[in-house]
Protein backbone atom coordinates (compact mmCIF):
# COMPACT_ATOMS: atom_id res chain seq x y z
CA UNK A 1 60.71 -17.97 -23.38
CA UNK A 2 59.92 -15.34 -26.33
CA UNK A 3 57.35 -16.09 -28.40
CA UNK A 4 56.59 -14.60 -32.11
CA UNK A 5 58.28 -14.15 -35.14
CA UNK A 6 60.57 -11.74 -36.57
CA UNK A 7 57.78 -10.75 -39.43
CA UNK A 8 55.22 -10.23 -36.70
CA UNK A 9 53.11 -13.44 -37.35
CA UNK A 10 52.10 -15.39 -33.93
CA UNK A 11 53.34 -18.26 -32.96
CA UNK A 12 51.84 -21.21 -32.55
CA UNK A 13 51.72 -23.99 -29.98
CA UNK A 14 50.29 -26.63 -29.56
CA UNK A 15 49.16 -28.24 -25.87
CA UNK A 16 47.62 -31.58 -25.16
CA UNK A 17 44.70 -31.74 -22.58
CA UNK A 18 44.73 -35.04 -21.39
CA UNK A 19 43.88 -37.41 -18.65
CA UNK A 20 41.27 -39.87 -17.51
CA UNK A 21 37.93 -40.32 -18.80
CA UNK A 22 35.09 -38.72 -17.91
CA UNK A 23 37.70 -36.11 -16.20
CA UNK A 24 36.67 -32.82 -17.98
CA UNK A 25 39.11 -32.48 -21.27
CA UNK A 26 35.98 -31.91 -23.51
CA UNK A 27 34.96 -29.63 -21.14
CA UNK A 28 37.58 -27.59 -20.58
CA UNK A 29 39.17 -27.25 -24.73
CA UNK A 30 35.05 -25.81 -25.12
CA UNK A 31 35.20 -23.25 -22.48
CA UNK A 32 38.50 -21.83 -23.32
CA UNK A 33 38.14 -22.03 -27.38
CA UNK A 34 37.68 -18.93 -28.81
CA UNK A 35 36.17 -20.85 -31.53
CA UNK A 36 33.74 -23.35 -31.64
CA UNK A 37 35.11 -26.39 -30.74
CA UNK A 38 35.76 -29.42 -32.76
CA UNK A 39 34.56 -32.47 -31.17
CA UNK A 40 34.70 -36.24 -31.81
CA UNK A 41 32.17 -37.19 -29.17
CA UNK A 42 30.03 -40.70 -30.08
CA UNK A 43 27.01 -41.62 -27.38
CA UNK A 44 28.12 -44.36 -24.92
CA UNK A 45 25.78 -47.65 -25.97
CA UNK A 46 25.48 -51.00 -24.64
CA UNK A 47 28.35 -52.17 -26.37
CA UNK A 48 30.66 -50.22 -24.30
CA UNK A 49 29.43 -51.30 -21.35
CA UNK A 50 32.24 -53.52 -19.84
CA UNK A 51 34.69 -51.63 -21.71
CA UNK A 52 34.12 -48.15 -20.34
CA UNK A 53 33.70 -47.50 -17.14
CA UNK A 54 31.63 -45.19 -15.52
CA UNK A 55 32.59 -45.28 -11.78
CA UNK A 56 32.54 -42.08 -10.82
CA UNK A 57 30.80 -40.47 -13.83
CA UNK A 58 27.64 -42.53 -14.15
CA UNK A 59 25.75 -39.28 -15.62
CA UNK A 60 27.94 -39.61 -18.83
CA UNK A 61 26.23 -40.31 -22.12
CA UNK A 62 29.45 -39.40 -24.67
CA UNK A 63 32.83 -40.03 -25.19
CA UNK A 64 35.91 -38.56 -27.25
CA UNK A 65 36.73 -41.10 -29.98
CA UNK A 66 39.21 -39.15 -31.27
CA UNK A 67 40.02 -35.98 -30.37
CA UNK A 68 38.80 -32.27 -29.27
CA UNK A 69 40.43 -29.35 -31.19
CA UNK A 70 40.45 -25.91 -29.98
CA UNK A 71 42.21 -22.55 -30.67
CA UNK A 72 42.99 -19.31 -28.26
CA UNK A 73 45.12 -16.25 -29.09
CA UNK A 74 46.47 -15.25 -25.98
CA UNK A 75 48.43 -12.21 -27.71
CA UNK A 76 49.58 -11.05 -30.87
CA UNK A 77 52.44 -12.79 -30.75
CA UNK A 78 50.79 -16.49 -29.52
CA UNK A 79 48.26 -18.60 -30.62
CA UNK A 80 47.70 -21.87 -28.49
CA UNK A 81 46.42 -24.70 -30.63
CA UNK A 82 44.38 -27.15 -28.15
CA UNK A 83 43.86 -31.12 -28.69
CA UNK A 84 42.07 -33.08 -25.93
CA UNK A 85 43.30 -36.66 -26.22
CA UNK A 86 40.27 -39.56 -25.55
CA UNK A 87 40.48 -41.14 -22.50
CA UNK A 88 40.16 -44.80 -22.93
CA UNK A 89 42.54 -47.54 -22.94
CA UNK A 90 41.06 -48.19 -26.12
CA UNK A 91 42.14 -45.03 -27.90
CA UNK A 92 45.71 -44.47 -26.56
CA UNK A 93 47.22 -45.63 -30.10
CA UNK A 94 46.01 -41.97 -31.01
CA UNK A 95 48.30 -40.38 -28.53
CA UNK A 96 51.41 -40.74 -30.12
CA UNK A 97 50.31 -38.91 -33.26
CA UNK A 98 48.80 -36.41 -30.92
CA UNK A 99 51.96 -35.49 -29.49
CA UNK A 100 53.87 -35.01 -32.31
CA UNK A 101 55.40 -31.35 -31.91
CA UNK A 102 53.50 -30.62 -28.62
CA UNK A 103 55.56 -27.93 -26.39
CA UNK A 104 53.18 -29.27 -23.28
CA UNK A 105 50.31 -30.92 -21.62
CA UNK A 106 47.77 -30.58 -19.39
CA UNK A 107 46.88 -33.40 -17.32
CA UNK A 108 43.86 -33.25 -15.95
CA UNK A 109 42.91 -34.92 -12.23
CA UNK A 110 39.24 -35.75 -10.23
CA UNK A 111 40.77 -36.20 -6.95
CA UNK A 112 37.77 -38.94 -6.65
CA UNK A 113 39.46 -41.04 -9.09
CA UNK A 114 42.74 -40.15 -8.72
CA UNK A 115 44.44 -43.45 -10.24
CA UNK A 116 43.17 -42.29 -13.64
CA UNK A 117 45.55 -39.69 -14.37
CA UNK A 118 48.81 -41.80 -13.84
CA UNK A 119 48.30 -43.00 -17.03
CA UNK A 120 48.76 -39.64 -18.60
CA UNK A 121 51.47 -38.74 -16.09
CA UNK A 122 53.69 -41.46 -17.43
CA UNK A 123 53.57 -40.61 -21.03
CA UNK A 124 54.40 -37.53 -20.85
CA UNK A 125 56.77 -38.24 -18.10
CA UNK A 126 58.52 -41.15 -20.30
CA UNK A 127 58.39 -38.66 -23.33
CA UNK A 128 60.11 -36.09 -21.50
CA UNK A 129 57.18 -33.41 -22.18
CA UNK A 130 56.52 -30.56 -19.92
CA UNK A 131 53.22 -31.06 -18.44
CA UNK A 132 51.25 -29.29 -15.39
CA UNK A 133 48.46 -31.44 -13.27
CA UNK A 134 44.92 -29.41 -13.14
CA UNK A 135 42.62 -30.60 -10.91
CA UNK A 136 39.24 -30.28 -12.19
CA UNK A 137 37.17 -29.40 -8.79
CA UNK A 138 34.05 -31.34 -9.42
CA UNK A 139 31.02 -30.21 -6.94
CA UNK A 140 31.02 -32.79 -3.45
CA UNK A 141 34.26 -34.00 -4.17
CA UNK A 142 36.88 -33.74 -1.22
CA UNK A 143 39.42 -30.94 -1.27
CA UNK A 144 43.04 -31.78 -0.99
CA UNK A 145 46.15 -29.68 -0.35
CA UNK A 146 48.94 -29.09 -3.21
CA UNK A 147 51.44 -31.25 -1.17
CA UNK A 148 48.95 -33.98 -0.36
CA UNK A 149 48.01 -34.41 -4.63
CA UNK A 150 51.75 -34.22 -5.32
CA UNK A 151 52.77 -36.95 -2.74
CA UNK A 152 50.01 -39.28 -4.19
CA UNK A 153 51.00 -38.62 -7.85
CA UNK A 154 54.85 -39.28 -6.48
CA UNK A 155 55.72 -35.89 -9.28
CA UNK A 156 59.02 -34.10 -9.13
CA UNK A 157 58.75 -30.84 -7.13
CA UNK A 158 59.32 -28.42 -10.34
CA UNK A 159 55.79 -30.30 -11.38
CA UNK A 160 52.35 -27.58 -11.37
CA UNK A 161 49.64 -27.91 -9.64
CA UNK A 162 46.44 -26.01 -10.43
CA UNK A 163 43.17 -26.20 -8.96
CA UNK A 164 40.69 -25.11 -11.28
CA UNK A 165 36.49 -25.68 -12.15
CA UNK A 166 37.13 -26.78 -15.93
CA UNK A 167 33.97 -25.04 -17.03
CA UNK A 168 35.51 -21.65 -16.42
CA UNK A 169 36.92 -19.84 -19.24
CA UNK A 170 39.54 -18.40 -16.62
CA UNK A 171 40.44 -21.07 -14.62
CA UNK A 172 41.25 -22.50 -18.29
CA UNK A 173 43.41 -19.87 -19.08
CA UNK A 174 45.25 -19.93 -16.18
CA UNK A 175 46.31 -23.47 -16.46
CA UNK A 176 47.82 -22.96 -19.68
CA UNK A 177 49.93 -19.97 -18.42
CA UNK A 178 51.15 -22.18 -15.81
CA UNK A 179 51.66 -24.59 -18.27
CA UNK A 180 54.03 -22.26 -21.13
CA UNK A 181 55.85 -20.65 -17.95
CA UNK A 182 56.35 -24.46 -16.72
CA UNK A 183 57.63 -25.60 -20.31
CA UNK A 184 59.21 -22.13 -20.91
CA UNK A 185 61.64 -22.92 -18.25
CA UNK A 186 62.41 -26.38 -18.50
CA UNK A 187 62.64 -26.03 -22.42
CA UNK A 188 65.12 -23.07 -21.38
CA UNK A 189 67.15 -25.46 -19.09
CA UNK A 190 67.53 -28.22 -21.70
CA UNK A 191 68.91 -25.52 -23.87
CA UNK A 192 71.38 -24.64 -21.37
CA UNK A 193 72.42 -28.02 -20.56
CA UNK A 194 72.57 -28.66 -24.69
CA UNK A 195 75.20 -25.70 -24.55
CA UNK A 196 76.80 -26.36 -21.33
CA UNK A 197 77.49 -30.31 -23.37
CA UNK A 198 75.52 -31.79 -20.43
């Protein structure tokens, strides 16, 4: 998949980091922005409590109400535009809007809590848009093998996998270029298939 245009401005995409909450999308649209990050974060309060649930991530004290915004040029010719989606039930009427014009997602996975991702996994599956699983590896929490998450997820082989510590600018970076060669090739194929009249 080429990116850029013909009169040398970038192009840009834009990428959805989503999954569960508590999971690490904050975490990971701050380490990899090359700006300072726009965040939507409110403190968790009492009146939450029974709404939110913190199993699993009983140190949290925020939550995305909206949406995280980030930017990184990854060359001259592409500029990744970043929005982390919230997490709750509660705020999923934002994710359509969200993923209006997005070439990809990144759904992100705790293997602790595991369940929480399949919500993300079916949107994106149902909307037919390209999407790579990153498995935040959160300190004391088991280790898995690629096969073993895929078989629990139930995802179709051509599906990413990418193990990665969501704090690290790197480990960021390389899930999103597993993510545009992911979407660069099925986009390709569905271009194909377009021609082909399939």
């Amino acid at each position: 998949m080429a990116y850029g245009h013909s009169d040398g401005a970038p192009t840009a995409i834009k990428i959805l980091i989503a999954g569960g909450f508590g999971v690490g999308k904050t975490t990971m649209v701050g380490a990899v922005s090359e700006t300072g990050p726009l965040r939507t974060e409110e403190v968790l309060t009492e009146a939450s409590s029974g709404i939110d649930s913190l199993a699993g991530v009983e140190a949290k004290s925020t939550t995305t109400v909206a949406l995280d915004f980030g930017r990184i040029t990854i060359n001259d010719q592409l500029v990744l535009y970043l929005f982390g989606t919230p997490g709750q039930d509660r705020f999923w009427f934002l994710w359509d809007e969200l993923a209006l014009g997005a070439t990809g997602a990144v759904v992100l996975a705790d293997t602790r809590r595991l369940d929480d991702c399949f919500p993300s996994v079916d949107y994106f599956e149902r909307r037919g848009t390209p999407f790579v699983i990153a498995v935040n590896c959160f300190v004391g929490a088991r280790r898995y093998e690629i096969h073993e998450i895929k078989q629990a997820l139930n995802l179709e082989s051509e599906v990413p996998i990418v193990l990665c510590d969501a704090r690290q600018r790197q480990d960021g970076k390389d899930v999103l270029i597993a993510l545009l060669q992911h979407a660069g090739s099925v986009h390709t194929g569905r271009a194909a298939a377009r021609v082909n009249g399939r």
